[in-house]
C-alpha atoms as a PDB file:
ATOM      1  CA  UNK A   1      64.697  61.060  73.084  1.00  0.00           C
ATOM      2  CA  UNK A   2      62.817  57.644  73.447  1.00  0.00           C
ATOM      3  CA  UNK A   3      60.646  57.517  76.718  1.00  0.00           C
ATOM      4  CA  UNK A   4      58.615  54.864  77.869  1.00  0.00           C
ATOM      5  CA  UNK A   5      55.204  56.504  76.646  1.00  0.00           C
ATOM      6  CA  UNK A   6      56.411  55.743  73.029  1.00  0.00           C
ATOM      7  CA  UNK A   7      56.381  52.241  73.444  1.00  0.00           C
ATOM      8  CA  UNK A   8      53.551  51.866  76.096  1.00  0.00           C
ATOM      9  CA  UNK A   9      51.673  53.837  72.862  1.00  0.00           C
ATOM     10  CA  UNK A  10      53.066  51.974  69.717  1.00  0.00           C
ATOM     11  CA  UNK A  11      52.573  48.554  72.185  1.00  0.00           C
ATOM     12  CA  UNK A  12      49.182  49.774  72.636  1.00  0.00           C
ATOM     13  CA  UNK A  13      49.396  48.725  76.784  1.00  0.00           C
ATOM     14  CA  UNK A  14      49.548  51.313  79.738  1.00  0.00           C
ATOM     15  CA  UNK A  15      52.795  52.980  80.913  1.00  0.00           C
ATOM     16  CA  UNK A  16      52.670  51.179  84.172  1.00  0.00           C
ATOM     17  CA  UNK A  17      52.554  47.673  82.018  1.00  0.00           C
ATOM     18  CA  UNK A  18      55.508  48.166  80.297  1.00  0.00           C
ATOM     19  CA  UNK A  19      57.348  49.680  83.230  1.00  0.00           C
ATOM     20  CA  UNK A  20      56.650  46.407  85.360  1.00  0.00           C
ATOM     21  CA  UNK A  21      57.296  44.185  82.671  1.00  0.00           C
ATOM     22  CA  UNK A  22      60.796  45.539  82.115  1.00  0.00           C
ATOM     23  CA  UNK A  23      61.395  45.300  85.771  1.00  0.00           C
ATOM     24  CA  UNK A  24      60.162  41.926  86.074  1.00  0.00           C
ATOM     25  CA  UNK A  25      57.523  42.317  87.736  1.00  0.00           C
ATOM     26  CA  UNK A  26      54.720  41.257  85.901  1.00  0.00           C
ATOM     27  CA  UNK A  27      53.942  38.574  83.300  1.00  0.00           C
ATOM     28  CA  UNK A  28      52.237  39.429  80.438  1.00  0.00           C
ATOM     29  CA  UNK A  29      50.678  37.470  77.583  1.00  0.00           C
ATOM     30  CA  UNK A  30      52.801  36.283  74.502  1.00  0.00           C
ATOM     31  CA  UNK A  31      50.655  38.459  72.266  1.00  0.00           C
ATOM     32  CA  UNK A  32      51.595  41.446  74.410  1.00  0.00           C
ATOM     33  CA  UNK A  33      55.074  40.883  75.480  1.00  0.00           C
ATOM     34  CA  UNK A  34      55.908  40.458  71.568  1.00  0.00           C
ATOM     35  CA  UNK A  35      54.177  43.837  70.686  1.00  0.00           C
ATOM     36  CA  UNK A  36      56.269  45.281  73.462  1.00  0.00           C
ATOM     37  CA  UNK A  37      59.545  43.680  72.214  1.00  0.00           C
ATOM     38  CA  UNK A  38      58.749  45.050  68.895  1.00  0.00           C
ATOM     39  CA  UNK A  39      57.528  48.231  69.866  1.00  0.00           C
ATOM     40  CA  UNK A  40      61.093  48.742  71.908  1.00  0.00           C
ATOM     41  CA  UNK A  41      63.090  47.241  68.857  1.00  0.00           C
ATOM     42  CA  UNK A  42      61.187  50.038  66.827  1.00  0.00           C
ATOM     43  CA  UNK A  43      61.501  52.806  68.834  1.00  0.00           C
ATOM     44  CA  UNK A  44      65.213  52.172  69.908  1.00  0.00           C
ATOM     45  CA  UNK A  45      64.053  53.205  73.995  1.00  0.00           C
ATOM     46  CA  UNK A  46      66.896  52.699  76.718  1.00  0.00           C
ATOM     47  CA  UNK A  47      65.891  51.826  79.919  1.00  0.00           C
ATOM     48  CA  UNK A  48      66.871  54.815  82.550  1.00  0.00           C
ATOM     49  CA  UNK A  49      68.719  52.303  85.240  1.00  0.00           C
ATOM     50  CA  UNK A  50      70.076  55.499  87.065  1.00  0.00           C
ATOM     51  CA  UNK A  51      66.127  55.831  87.742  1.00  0.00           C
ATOM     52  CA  UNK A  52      65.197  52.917  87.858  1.00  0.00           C
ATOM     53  CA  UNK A  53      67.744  52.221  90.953  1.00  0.00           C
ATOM     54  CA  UNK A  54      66.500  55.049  92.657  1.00  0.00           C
ATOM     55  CA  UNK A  55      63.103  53.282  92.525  1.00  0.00           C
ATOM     56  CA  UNK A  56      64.311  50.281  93.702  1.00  0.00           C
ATOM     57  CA  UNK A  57      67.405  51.570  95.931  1.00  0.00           C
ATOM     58  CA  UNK A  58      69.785  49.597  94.297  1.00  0.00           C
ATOM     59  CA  UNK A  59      71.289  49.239  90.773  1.00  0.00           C
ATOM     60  CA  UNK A  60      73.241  47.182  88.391  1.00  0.00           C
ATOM     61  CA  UNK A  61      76.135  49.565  88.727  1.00  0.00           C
ATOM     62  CA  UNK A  62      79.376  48.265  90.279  1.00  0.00           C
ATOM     63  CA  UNK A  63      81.637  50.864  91.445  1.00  0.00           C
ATOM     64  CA  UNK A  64      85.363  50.650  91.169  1.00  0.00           C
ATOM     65  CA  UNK A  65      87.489  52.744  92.952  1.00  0.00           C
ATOM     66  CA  UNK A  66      91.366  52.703  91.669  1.00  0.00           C
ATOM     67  CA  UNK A  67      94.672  54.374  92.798  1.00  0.00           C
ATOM     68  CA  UNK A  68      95.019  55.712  89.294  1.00  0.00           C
ATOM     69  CA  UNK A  69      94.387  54.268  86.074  1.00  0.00           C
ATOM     70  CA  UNK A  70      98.243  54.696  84.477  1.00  0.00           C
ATOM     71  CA  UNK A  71      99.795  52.617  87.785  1.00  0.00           C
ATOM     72  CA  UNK A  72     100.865  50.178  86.244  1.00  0.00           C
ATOM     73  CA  UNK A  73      99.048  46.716  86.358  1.00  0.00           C
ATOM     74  CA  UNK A  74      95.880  48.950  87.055  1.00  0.00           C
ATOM     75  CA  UNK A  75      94.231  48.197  83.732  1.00  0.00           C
ATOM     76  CA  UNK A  76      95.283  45.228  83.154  1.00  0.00           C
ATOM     77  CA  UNK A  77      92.709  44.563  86.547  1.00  0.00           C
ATOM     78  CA  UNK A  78      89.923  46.461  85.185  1.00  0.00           C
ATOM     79  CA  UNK A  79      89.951  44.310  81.911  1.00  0.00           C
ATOM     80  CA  UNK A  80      89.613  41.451  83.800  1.00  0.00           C
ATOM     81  CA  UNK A  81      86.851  43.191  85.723  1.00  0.00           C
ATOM     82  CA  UNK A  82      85.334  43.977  82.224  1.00  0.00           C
ATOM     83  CA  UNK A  83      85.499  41.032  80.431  1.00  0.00           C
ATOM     84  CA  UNK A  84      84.008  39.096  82.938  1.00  0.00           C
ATOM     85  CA  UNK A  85      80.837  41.841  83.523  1.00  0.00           C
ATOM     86  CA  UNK A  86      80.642  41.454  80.121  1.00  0.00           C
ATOM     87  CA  UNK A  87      78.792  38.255  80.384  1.00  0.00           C
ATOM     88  CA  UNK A  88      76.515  40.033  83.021  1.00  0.00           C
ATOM     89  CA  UNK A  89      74.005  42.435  83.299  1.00  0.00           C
ATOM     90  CA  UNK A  90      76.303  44.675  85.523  1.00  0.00           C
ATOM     91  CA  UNK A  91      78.185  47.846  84.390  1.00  0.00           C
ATOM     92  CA  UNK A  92      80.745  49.740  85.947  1.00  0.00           C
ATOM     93  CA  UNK A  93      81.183  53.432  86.965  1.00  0.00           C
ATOM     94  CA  UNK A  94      85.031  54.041  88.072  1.00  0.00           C
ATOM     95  CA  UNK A  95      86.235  56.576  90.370  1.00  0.00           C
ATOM     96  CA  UNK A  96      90.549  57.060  91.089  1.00  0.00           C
ATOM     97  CA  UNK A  97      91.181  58.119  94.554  1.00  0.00           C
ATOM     98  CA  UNK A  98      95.268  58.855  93.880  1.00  0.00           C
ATOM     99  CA  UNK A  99      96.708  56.861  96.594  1.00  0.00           C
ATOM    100  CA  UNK A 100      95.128  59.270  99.125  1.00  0.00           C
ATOM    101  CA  UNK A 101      93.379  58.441 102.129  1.00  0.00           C
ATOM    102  CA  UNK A 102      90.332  61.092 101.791  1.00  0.00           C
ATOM    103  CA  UNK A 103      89.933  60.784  98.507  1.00  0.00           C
ATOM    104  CA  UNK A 104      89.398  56.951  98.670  1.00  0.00           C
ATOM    105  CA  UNK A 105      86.921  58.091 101.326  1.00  0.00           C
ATOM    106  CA  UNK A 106      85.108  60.285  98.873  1.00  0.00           C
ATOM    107  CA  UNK A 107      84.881  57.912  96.177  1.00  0.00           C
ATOM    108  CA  UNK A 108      83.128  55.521  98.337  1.00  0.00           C
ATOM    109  CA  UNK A 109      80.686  58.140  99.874  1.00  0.00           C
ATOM    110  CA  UNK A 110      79.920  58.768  96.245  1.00  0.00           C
ATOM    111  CA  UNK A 111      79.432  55.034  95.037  1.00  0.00           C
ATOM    112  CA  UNK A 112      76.584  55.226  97.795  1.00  0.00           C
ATOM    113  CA  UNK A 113      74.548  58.361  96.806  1.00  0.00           C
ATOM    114  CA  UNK A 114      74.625  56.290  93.368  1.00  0.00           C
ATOM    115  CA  UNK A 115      73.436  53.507  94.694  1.00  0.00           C
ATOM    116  CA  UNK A 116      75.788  51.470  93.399  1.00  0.00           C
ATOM    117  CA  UNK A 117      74.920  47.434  93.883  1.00  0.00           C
ATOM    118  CA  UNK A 118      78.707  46.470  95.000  1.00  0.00           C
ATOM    119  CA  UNK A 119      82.015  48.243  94.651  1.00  0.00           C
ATOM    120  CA  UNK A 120      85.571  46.809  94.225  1.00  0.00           C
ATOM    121  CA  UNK A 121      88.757  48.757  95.937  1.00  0.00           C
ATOM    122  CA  UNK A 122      91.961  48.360  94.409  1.00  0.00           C
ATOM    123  CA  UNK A 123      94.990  49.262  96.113  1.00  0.00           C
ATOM    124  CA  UNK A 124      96.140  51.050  99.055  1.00  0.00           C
ATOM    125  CA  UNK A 125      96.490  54.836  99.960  1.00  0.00           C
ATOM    126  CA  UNK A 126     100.126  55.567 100.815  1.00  0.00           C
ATOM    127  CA  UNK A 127      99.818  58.446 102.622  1.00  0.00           C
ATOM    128  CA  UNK A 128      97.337  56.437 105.410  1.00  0.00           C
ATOM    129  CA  UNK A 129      95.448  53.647 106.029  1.00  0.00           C
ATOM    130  CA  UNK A 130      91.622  53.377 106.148  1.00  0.00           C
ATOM    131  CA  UNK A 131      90.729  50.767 108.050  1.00  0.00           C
ATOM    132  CA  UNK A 132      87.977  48.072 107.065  1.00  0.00           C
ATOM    133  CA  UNK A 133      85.506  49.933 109.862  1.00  0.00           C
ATOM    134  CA  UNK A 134      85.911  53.147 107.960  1.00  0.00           C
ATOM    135  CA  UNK A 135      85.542  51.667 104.516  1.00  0.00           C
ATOM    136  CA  UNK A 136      82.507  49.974 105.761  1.00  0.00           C
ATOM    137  CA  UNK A 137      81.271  52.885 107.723  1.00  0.00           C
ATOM    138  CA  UNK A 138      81.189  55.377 104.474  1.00  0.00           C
ATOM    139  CA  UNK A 139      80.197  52.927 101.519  1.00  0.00           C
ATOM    140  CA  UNK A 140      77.489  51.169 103.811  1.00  0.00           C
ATOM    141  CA  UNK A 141      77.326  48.256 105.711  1.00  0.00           C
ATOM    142  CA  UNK A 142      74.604  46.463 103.538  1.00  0.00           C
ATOM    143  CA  UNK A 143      76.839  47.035 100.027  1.00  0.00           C
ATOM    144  CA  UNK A 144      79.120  44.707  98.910  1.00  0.00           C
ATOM    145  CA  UNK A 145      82.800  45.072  98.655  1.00  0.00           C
ATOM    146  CA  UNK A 146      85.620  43.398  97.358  1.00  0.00           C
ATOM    147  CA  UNK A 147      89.075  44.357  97.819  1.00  0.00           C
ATOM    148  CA  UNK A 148      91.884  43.851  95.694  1.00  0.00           C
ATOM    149  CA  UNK A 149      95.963  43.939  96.765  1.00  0.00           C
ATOM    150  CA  UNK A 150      95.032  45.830 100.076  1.00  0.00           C
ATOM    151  CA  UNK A 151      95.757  44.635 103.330  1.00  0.00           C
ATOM    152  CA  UNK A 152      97.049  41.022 101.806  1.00  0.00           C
ATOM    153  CA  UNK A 153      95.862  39.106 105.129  1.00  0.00           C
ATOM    154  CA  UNK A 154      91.904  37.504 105.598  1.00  0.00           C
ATOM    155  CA  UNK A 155      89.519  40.297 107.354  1.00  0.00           C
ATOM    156  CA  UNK A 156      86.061  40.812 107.542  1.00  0.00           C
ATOM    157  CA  UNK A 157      86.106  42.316 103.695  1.00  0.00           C
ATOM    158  CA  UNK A 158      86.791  39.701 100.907  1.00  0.00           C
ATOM    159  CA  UNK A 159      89.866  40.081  99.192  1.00  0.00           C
ATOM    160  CA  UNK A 160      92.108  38.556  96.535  1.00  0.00           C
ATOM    161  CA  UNK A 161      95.752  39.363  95.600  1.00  0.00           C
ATOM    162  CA  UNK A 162      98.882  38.091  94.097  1.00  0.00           C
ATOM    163  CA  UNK A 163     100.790  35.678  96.654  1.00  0.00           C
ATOM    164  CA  UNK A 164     103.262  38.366  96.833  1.00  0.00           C
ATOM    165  CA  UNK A 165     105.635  36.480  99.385  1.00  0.00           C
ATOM    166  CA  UNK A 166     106.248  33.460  97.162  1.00  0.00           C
ATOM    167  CA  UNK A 167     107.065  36.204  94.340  1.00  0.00           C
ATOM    168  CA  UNK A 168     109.462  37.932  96.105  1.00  0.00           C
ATOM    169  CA  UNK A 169     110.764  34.389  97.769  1.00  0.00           C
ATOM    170  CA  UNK A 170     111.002  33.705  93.827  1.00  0.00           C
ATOM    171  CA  UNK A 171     113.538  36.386  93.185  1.00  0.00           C
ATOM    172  CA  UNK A 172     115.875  35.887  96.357  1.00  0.00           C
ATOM    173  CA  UNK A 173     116.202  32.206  95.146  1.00  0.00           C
ATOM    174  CA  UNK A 174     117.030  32.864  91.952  1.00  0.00           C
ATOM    175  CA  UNK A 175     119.477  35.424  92.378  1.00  0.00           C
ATOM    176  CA  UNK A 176     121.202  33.239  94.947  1.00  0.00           C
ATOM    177  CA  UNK A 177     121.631  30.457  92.551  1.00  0.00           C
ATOM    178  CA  UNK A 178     123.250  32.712  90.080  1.00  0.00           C
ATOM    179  CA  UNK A 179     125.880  33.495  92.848  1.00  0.00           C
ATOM    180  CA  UNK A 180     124.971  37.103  93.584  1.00  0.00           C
ATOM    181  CA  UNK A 181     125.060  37.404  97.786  1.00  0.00           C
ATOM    182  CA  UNK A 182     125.060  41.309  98.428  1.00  0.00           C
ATOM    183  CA  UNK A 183     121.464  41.242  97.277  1.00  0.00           C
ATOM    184  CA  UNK A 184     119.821  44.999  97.897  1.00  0.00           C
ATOM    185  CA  UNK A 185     115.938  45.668  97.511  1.00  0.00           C
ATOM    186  CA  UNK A 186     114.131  48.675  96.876  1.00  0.00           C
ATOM    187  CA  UNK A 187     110.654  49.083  98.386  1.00  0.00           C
ATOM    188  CA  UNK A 188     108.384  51.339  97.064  1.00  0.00           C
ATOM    189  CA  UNK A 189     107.277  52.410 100.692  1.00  0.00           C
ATOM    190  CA  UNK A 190     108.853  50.364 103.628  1.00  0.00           C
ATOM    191  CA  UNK A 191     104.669  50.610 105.608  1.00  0.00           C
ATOM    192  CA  UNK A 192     103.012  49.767 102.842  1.00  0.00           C
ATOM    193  CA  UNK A 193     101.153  46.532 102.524  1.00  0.00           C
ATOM    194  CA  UNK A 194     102.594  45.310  99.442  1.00  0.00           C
ATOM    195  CA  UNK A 195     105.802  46.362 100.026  1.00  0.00           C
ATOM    196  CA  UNK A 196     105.748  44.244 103.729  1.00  0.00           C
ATOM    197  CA  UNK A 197     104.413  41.237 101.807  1.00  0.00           C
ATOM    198  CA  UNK A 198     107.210  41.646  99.238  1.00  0.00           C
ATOM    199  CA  UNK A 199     110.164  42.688 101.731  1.00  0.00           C
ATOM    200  CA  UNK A 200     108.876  39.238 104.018  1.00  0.00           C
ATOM    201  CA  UNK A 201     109.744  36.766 100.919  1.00  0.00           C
ATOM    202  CA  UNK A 202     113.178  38.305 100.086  1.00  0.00           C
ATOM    203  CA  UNK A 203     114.331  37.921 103.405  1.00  0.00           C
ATOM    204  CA  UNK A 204     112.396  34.813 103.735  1.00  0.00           C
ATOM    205  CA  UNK A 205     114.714  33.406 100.821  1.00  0.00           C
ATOM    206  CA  UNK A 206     117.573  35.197 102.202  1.00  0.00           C
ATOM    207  CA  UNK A 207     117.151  32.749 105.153  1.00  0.00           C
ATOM    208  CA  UNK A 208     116.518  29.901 103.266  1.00  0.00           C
ATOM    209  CA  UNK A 209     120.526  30.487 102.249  1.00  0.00           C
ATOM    210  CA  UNK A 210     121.767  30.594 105.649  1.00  0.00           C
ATOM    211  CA  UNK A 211     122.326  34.786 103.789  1.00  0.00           C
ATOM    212  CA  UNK A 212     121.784  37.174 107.089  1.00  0.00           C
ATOM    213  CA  UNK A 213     119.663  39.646 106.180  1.00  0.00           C
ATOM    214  CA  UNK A 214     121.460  43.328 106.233  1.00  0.00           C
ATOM    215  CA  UNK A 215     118.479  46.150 106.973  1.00  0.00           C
ATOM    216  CA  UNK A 216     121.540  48.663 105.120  1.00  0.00           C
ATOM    217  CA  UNK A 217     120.743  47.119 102.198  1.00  0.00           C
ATOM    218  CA  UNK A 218     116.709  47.872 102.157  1.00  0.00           C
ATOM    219  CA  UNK A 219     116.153  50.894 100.451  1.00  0.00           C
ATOM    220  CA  UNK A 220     112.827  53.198  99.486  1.00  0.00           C
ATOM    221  CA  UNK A 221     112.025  54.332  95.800  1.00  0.00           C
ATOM    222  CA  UNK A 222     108.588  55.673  96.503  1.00  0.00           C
ATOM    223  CA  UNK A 223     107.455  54.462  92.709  1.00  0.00           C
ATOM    224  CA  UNK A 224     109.249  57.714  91.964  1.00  0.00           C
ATOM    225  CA  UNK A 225     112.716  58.002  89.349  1.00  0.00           C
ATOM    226  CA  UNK A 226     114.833  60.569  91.003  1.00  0.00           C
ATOM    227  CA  UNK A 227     114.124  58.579  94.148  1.00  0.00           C
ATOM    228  CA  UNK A 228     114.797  55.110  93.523  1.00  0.00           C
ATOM    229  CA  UNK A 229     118.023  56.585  91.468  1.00  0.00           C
ATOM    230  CA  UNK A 230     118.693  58.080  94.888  1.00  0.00           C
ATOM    231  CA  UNK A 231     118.572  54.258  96.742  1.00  0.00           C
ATOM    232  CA  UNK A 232     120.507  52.777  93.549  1.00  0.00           C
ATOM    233  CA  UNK A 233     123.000  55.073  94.580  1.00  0.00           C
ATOM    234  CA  UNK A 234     123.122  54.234  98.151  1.00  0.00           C
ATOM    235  CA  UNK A 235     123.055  50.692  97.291  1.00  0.00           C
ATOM    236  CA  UNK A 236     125.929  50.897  95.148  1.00  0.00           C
ATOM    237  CA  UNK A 237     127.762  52.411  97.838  1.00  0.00           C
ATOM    238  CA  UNK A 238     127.527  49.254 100.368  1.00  0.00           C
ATOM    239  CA  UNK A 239     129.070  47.176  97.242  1.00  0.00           C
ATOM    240  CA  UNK A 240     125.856  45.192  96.804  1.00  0.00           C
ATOM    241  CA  UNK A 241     126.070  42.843  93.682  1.00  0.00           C
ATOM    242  CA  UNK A 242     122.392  42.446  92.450  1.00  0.00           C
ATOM    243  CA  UNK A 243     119.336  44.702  93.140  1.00  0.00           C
ATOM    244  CA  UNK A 244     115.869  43.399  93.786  1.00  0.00           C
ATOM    245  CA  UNK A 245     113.304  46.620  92.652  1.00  0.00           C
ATOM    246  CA  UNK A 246     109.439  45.342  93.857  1.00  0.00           C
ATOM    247  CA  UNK A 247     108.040  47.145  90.868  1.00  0.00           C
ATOM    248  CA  UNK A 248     109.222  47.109  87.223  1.00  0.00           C
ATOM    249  CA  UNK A 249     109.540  50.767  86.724  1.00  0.00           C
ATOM    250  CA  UNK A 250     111.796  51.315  89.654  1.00  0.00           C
ATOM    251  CA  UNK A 251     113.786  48.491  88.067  1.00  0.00           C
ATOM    252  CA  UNK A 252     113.872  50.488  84.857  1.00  0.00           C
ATOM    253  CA  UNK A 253     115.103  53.731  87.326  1.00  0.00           C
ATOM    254  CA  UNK A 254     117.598  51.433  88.543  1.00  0.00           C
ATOM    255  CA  UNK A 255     118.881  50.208  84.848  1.00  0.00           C
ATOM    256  CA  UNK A 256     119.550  53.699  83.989  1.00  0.00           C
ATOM    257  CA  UNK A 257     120.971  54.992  86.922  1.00  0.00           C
ATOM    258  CA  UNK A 258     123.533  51.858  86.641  1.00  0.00           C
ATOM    259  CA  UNK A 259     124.061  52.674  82.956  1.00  0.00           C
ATOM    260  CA  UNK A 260     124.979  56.320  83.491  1.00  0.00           C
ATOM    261  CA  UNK A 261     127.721  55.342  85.779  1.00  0.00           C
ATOM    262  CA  UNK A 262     128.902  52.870  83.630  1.00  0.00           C
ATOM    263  CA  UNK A 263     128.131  49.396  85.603  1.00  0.00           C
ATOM    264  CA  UNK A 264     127.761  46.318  83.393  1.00  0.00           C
ATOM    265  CA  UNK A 265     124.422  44.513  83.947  1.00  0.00           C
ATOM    266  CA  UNK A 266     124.323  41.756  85.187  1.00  0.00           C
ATOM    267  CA  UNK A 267     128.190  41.584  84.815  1.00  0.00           C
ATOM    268  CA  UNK A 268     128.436  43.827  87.668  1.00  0.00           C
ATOM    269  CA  UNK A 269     125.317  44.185  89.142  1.00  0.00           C
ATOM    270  CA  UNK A 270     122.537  42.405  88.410  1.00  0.00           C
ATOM    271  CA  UNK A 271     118.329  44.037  88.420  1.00  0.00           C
ATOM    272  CA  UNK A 272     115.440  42.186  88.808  1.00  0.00           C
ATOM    273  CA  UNK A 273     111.501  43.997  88.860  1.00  0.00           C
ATOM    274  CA  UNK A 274     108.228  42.516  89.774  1.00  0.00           C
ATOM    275  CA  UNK A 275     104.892  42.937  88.128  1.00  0.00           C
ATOM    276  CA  UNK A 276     105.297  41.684  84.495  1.00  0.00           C
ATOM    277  CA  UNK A 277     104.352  44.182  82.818  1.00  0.00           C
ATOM    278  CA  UNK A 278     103.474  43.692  78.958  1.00  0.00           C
ATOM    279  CA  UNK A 279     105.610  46.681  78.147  1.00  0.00           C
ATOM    280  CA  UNK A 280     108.978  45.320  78.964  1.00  0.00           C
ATOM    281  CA  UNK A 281     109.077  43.295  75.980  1.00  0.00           C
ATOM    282  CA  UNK A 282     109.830  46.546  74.129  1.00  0.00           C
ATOM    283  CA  UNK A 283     112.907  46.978  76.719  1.00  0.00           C
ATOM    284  CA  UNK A 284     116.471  45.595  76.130  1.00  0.00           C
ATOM    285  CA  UNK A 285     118.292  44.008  77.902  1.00  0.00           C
ATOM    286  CA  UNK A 286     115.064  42.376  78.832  1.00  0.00           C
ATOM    287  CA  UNK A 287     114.667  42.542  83.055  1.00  0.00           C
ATOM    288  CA  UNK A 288     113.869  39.788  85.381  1.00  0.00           C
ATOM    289  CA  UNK A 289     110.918  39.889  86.595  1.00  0.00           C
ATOM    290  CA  UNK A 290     107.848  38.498  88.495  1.00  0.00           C
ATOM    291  CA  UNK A 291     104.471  38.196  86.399  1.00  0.00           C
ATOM    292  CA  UNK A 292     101.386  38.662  87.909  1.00  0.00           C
ATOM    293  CA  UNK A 293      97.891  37.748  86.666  1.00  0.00           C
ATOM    294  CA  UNK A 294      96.528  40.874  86.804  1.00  0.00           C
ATOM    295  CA  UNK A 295      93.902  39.975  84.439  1.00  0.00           C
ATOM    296  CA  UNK A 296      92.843  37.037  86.289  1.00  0.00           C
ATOM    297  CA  UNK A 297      92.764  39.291  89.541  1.00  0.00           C
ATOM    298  CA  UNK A 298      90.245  41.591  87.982  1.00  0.00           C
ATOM    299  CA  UNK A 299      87.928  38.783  86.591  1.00  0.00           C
ATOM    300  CA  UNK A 300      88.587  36.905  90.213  1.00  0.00           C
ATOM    301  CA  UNK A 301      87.363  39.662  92.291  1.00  0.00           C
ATOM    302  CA  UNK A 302      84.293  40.405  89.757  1.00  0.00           C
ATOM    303  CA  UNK A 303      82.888  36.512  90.641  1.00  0.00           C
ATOM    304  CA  UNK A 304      83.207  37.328  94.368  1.00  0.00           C
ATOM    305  CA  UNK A 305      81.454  40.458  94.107  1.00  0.00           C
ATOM    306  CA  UNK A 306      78.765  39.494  92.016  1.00  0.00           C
ATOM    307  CA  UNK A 307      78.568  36.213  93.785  1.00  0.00           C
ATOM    308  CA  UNK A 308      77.473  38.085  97.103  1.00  0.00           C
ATOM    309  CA  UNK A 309      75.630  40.950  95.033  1.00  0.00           C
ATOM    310  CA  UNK A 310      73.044  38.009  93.599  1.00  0.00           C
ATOM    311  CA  UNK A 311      72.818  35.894  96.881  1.00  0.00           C
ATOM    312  CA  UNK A 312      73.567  38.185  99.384  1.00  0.00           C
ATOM    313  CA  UNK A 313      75.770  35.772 100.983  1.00  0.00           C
ATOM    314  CA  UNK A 314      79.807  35.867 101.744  1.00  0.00           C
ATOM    315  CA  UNK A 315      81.714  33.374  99.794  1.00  0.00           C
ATOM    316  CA  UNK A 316      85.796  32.631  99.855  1.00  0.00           C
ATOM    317  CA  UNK A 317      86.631  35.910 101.915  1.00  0.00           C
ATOM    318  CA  UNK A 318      90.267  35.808 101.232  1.00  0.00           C
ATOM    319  CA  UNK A 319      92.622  34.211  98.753  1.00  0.00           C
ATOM    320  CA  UNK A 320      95.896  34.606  96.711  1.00  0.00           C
ATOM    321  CA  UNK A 321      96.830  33.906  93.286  1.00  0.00           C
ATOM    322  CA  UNK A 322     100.026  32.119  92.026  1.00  0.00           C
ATOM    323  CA  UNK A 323     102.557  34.106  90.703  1.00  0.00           C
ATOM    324  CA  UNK A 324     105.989  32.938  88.385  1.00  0.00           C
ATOM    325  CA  UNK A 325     109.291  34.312  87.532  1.00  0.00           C
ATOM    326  CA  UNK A 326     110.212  35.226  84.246  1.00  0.00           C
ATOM    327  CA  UNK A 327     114.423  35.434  83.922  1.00  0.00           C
ATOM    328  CA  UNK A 328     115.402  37.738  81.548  1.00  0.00           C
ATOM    329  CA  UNK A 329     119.015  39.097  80.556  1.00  0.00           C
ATOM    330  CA  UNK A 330     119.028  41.404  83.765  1.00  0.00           C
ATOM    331  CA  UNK A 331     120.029  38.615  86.289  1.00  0.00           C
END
C-alpha cells in the first residue's frame, strides 16, 4: 500500500511538505508542486480522509441516514443526492435506521464518532417521533443537518419535501370530476407526518365539492399487503366507489384484493396511488397516480447541506416541491 513517505521520497521533499500541501496548507514552488503531482500520479497514493478528519475534526463525509433503501422512492433520493456530490468533493457514508426511533438515534450517534461534515435524514420513524432537540442533541449541535419528508412544517432544522397537500388535493379533484363521490383513502399510518399532510388535501378537496368528509371511510394499510387488503375490504363494505391509496404499493394491494373478488376497475371502483414510481409502467391497467421528484429532492437537499457545510451559515430552512398527477386507466 501507497503511504505518503513514497511520494515525500520519489518528490524528493519532507513528509510534513507533502502532507500540508495536500491539505492546503502550504504553497509550494511550481518546480516542487509538479514533482509532487508526478510523484502521486506515479505512485498511485490515496489520501487517508478518515485520518485526515480526525486531524482536523471534520471530514468530507456526508452521512445519510434512510428508513431503508428498498422503500420505495428511497433511491430514487439518494441518486439525486449522488449526482449532485458528484460535482463535489464530498462523499457519502449511508446508514438505514428501519423506521425505528432508536435506531435513527444510533445512526446519528455514529455519523458523529465519524466525524461526518453534515448528515441528511430521510423519513420518519413510525413507531415514534424524535424530536428536532433529540436529533440535535445526539448528532451535535455544530453539524449540519438537512431533513428530508419529516415533519413537513418549517422548524429550526432545514427541510425540503414534496407539497404533499396539493398532491393529495390533486387526487380528490380528479376523482370528483370523474363522478366518483364515496371516495375512501388508505393511510399508511393515520400519526404519521406524511400521512397527515396527505389525509389534509383529500379532505381539503373533499370540501372544495361541498363532499362531507366521512372519517368511516379513512382506513390504515401500514405499507403492509395483508393489511391494506384488510381496509380494501372494509372499504368495500361502506359501498365506497373509488379508493385513494397514499402510496403506490398499497394501491397495487388494493388492485388485487378488488380483482380477487371480482370488482371491475374503474367500472366499479376506481384506485388511485401516490409516489410515481418508475415501476408502474410495467403494471397494467396502468394506476393513477401522483409523481414526485424524488430525484430533484435528493439533489435539493444536497445544495442546502453543502451550502451551510461551506459557509457555515443557514440558508432557505424549509421548502416544498411541486408535485403532478399522472391519470392512468385506474380512475
Amino acid at each position: 500500500m501507497t503511504t505518503l513517505h513514497d511520494v515525500a521520497k520519489l518528490a524528493r521533499v519532507n513528509i510534513s511538505t507533502v502532507s500540508r500541501y495536500l491539505s492546503g496548507k502550504l504553497k509550494v514552488k511550481p518546480e516542487t508542486e509538479a514533482r509532487i503531482t508526478i510523484a502521486i500520479e506515479q505512485t498511485g497514493y490515496k489520501p487517508n480522509l478518515i485520518a485526515r478528519s480526525l486531524r482536523s475534526k471534520s471530514s468530507n463525509l456526508l452521512g445519510i441516514a434512510v428508513p431503508d433503501i428498498y422503500q420505495p422512492g428511497i433511491a430514487g433520493i439518494i441518486y439525486g443526492i449522488d449526482q449532485y456530490l458528484s460535482t463535489t468533493s464530498y462523499f457519502l457514508s449511508l446508514l438505514m435506521y428501519k423506521s425505528q426511533a432508536e435506531r435513527e438515534v444510533n445512526a446519528l450517534r455514529q455519523f458523529r464518532e465519524m466525524m461526518v461534515g453534515g448528515v441528511i435524514v430521510i423519513g420518519h420513524p413510525l413507531d415514534k417521533t424524535n424530536p428536532n432537540t433529540l436529533l440535535r442533541e445526539t448528532l451535535g449541535t455544530d453539524t449540519p443537518m438537512v431533513l428530508i419528508s419529516r415533519n413537513f412544517s418549517p422548524s429550526d432544522i432545514a427541510e425540503i419535501c414534496p407539497d404533499q397537500v396539493q398532491g393529495a388535493t390533486l387526487v380528490s379533484r380528479h376523482l370528483l370530476e370523474r363522478g366518483f363521490r364515496r371516495i375512501g383513502v388508505i393511510l399508511s399510518q393515520r400519526d404519521h407526518p406524511d400521512a397527515r399532510m396527505k389525509l389534509l388535501g383529500y379532505e381539503r378537496g373533499m370540501r372544495e365539492k361541498g363532499i362531507a368528509v366521512d372519517n368511516e371511510l379513512i382506513q390504515e394499510g401500514y405499507y403492509e399487503y395483508e393489511a391494506t387488503k384488510g381496509a380494501t375490504d372494509k372499504l368495500l363494505e361502506k359501498r365506497v366507489d373509488a379508493i385513494f391509496c397514499t402510496t403506490d404499493e398499497m394501491a397495487i394491494y388494493t388492485i388485487e384484493r378488488l380483482r380477487e373478488r371480482g370488482i371491475g376497475i374503474p367500472d366499479s371502483v376506481a384506485v388511485a396511488g401516490y409516489g410515481g414510481s418508475a415501476w408502474l409502467q410495467m403494471i397494467s391497467p396502468k394506476l393513477t397516480t401522483v409523481i414526485v421528484q424524488v430525484e430533484e429532492l435528493g439533489r435539493k437537499a444536497a445544495e442546502m447541506l453543502i451550502g451551510e457545510v461551506e459557509t457555515r451559515e443557514k440558508g432557505v430552512m424549509f421548502c416544498t416541491l411541486p408535485v403532478k398527477l399522472r391519470v392512468g386507466d385506474t380512475t
